[in-house]
Protein backbone atom coordinates (compact mmCIF):
# COMPACT_ATOMS: atom_id res chain seq x y z
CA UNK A 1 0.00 0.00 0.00
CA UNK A 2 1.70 3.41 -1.01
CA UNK A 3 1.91 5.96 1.10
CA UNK A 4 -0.79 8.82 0.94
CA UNK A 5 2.01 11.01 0.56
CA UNK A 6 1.19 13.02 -3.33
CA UNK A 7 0.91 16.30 -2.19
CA UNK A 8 4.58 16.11 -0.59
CA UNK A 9 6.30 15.09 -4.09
CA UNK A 10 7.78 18.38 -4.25
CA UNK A 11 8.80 19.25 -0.84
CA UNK A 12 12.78 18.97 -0.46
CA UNK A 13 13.23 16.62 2.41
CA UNK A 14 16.32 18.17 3.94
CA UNK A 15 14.24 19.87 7.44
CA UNK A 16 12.22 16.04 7.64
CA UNK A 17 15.90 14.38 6.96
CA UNK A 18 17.42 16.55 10.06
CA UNK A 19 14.77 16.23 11.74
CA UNK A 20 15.13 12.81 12.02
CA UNK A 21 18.55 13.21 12.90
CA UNK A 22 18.31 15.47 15.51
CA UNK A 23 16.66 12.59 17.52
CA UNK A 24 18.21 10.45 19.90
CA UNK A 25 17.10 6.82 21.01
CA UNK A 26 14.63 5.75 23.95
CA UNK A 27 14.00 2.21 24.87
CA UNK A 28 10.14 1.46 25.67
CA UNK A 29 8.20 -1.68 26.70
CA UNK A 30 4.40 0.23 25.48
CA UNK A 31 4.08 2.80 23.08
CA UNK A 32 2.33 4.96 25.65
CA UNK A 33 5.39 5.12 28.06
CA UNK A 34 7.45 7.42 26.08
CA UNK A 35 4.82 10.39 25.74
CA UNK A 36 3.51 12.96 23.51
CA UNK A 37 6.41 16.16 23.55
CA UNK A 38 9.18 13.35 23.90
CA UNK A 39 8.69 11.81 20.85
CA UNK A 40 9.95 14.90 18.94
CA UNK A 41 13.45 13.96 20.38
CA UNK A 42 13.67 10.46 20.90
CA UNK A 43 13.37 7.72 18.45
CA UNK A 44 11.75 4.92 20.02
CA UNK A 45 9.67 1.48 18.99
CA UNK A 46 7.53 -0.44 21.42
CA UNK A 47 9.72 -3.50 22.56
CA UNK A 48 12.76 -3.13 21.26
CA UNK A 49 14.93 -3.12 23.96
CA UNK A 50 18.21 -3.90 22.26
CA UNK A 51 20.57 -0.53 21.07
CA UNK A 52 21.59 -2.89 17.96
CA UNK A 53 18.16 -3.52 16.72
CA UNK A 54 16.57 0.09 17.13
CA UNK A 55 19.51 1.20 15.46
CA UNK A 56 18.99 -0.94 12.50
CA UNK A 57 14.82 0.18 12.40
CA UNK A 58 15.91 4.20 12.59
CA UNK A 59 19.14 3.99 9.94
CA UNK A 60 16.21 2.30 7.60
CA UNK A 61 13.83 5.15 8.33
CA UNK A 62 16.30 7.53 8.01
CA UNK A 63 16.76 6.00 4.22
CA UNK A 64 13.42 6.29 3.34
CA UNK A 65 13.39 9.57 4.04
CA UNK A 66 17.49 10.44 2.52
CA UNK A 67 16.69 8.25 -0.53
CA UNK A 68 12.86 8.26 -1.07
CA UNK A 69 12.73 4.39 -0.95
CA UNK A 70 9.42 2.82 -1.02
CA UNK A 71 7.71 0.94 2.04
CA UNK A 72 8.53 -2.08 0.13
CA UNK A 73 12.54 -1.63 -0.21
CA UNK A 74 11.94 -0.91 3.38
CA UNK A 75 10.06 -4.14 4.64
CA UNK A 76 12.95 -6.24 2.29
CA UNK A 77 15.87 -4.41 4.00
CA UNK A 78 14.65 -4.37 7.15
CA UNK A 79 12.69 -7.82 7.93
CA UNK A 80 16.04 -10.19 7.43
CA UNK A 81 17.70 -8.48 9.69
CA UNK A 82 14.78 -8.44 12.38
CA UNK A 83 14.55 -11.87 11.85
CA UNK A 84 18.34 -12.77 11.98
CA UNK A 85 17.93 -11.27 15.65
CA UNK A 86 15.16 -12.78 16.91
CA UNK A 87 12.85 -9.78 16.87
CA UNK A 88 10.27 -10.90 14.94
CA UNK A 89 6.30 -12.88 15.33
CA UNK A 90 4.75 -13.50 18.22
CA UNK A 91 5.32 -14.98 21.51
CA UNK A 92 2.32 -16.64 23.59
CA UNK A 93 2.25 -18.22 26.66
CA UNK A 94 2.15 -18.08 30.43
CA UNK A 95 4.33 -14.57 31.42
CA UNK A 96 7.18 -17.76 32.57
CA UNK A 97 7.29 -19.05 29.30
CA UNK A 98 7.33 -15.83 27.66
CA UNK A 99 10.26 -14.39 29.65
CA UNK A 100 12.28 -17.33 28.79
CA UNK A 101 11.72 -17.23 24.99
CA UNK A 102 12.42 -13.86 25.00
CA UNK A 103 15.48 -14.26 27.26
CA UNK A 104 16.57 -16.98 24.78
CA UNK A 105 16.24 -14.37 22.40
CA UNK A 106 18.01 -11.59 24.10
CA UNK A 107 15.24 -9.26 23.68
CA UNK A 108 15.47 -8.29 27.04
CA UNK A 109 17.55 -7.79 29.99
CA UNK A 110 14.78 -6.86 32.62
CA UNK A 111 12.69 -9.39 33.13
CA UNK A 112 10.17 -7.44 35.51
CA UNK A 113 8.47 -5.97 32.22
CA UNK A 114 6.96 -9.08 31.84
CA UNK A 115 4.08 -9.76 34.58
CA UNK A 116 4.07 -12.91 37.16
CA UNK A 117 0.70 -14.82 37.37
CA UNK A 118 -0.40 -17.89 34.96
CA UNK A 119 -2.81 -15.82 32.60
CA UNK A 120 -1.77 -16.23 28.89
CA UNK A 121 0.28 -13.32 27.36
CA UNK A 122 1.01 -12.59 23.99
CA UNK A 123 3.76 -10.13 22.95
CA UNK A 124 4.07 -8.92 19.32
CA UNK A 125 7.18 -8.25 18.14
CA UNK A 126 7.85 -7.59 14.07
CA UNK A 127 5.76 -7.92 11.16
CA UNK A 128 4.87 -6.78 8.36
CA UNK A 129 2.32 -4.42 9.50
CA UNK A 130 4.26 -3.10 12.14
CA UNK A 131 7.10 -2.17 9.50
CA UNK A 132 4.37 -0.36 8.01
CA UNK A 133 3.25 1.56 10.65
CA UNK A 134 6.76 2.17 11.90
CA UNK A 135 7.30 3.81 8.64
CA UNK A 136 4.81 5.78 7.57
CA UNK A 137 3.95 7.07 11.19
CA UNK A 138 8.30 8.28 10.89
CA UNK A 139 8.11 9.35 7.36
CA UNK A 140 4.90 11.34 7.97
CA UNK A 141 5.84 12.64 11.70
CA UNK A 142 9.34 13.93 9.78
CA UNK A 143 7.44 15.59 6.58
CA UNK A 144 5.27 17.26 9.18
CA UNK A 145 7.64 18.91 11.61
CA UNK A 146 9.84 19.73 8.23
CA UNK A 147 6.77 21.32 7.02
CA UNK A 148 6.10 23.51 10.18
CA UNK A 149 9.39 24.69 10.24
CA UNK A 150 8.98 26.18 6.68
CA UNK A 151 4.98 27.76 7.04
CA UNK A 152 6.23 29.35 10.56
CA UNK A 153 8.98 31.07 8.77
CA UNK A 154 7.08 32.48 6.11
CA UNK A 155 4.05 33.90 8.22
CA UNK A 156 4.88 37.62 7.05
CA UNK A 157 3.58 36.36 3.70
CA UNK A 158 1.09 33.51 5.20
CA UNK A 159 -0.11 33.98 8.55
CA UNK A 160 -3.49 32.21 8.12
CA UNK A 161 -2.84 28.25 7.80
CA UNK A 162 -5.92 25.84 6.79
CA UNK A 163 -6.20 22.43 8.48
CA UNK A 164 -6.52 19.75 5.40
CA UNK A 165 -7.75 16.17 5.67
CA UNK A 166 -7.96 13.76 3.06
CA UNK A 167 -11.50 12.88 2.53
CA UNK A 168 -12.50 9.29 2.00
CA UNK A 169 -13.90 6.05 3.93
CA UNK A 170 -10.43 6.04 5.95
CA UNK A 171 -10.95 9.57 7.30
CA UNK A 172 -11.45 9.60 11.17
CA UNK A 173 -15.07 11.73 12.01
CA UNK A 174 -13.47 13.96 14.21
CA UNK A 175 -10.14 14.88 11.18
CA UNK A 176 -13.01 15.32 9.08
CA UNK A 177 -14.55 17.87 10.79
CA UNK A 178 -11.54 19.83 11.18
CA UNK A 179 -11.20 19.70 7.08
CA UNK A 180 -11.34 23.32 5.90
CA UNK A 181 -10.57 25.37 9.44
CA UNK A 182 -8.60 28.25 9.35
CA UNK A 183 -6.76 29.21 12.24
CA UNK A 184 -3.92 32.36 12.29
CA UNK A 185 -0.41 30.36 13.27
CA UNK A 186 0.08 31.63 16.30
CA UNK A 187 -3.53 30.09 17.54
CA UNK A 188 -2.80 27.91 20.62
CA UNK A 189 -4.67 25.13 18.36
CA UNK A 190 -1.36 24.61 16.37
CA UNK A 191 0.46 23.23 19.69
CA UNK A 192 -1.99 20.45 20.14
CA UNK A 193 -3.63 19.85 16.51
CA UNK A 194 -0.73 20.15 13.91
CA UNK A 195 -0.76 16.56 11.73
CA UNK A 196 -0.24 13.95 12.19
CA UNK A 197 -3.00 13.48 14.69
CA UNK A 198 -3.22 9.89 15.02
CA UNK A 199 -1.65 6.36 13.43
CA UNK A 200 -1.45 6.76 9.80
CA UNK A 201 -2.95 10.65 9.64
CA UNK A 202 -2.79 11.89 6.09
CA UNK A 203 -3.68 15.57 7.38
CA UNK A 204 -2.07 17.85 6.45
CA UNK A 205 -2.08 22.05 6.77
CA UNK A 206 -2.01 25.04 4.09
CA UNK A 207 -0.50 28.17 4.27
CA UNK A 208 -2.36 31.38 3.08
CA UNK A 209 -2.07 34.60 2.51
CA UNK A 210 -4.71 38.10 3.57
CA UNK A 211 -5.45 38.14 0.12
CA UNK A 212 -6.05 33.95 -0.22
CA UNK A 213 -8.72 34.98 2.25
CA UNK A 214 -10.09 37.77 0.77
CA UNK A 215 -10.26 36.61 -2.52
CA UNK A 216 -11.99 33.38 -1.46
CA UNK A 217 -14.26 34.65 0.92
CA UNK A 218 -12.59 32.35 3.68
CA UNK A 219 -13.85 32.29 7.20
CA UNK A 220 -11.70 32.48 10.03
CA UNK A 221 -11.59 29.92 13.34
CA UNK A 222 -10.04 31.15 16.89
CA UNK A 223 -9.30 28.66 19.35
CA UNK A 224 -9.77 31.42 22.69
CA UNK A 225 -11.79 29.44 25.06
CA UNK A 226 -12.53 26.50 22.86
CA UNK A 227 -9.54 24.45 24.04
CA UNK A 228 -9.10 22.22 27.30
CA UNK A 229 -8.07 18.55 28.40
CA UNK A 230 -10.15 15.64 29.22
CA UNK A 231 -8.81 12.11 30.74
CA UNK A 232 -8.87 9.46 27.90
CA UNK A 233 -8.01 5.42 27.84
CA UNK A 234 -4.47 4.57 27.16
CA UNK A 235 -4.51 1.06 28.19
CA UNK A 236 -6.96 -1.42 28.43
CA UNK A 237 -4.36 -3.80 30.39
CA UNK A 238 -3.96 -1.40 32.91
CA UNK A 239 -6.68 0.82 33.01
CA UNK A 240 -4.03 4.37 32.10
CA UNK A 241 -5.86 7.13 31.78
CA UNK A 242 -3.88 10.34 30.40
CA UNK A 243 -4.32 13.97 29.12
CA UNK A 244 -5.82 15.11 25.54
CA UNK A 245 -5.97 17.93 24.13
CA UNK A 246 -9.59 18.81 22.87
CA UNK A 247 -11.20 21.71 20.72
CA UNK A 248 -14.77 22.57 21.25
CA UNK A 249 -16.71 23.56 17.90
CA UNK A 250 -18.41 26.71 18.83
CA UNK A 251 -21.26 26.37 16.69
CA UNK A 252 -22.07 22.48 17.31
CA UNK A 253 -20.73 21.91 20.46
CA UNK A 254 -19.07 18.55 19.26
CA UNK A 255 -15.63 17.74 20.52
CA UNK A 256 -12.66 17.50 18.46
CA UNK A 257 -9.43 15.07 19.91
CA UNK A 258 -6.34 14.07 18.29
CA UNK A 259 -5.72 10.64 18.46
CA UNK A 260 -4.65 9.59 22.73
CA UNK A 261 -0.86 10.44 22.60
CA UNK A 262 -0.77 12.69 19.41
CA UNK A 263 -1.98 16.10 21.32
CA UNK A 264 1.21 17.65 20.22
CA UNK A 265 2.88 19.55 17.61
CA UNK A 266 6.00 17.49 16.10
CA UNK A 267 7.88 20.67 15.06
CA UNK A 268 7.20 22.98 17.35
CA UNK A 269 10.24 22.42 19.24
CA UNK A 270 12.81 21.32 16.32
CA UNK A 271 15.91 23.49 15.55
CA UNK A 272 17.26 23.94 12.34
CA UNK A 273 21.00 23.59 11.96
């Protein structure tokens, strides 16, 4: 499946390449323990504990986005080498047997991530749609914060920026109705609602000008008073509840979320060198 990914053909990469690179590494059992504002400087994928086999996931991302490869010169780079190291299917069992195969492995060196008791356990380690989502969730994450870094440097000439969703059967309800908004930049609904908003967003935002507005009769959206948190579900294992950021339409009333752990703004933070 390509990646929905048309409308940045003609972007240079070279802000989404350093951004990338700017990152360092974090190690993380569940994708919820390394959260929201941390992931724009750590490169991290849930259970890979091993230096050695991160390393080999980001220097592939970091090709896909240096040398435009596709997902699938990815996936046939990448998934030998996940194999060769054991990280790769899944392992079932009662938590003992599951610490041992993963000991075996080498997967891990603290065995306290994995719980005591005798109720089955499955951990997932590569596949092919994990590859997937580790790269398009990178690629896109990358484009975005590259993308911000360029519209927030050119506000002089485009101060007004237009949240843009791609309309079709995939579209998430709440990205939809976001499609079309116009917010200034500097609108406190940038920090928590600049794409990606969730797994596999293909939102994106546009950048225009007083007379954009005026010649197309645009409306304008403020954020003042329409934003605030609300405690969502981050784990059904455990019951986690964390922070999201959510916009309140102020005609309908209906609240809008990013995805639970995407209330942030990827490039709001980066530095270009």
């Amino acid at each position: 499946m390509a990646l929905d990914l048309k409308y940045l053909i003609n972007l240079p990469p070279e802000r989404a390449i350093k951004f990338l690179k700017s990152k360092g590494y974090k190690f993380s059992w569940d994708w919820h323990e390394i959260w929201q504002d941390a992931h724009k400087k750590s490169f991290t994928v849930a259970k890979v504990m091993r230096e050695d086999i991160l390393t080999d996931i980001r220097e592939m991302v970091q090709k896909g986005l240096d040398e435009g490869i596709t997902f699938q010169q990815f996936k046939k780079e990448l998934e030998p080498k996940l194999k060769d190291k054991g990280w790769w299917g899944i392992i079932s069992g009662k938590p003992d047997e599951v610490r041992e195969e993963l000991l075996k492995r080498k997967l891990i060196t603290d065995v306290n991530l994995i719980p005591d008791g005798d109720e089955p356990i499955t951990v997932k380690l590569g596949s092919p749609y994990r590859l997937k989502t580790i790269f398009r969730t990178n690629i896109q994450t990358s484009y975005m914060a590259g993308r911000y870094k360029e519209q927030a440097e050119n506000t002089d000439n485009r101060p007004y920026w237009q949240y843009v969703a791609v309309i079709d059967k995939r579209t998430r309800p709440t990205h939809s109705m976001l499609n079309g908004r116009i917010f200034r930049f500097d609108d406190p609904f940038w920090d928590s609602f600049y794409p990606p908003n969730g797994w596999g967003c293909r939102c994106r935002v546009r950048a225009l000008s007083e007379d954009n507005i005026k010649e197309r009769d645009l409306g304008m959206d403020s954020s003042e008073n329409q934003i605030s948190e609300e405690m969502r579900l981050v784990s059904k294992k455990t019951g986690e509840l964390k922070l999201v950021s959510v916009y309140t339409d102020p005609l309908t009333e209906h609240k809008i979320s990013p995805d639970v752990g995407w209330s942030y703004n990827p490039g709001k933070e980066f530095r270009v060198k």
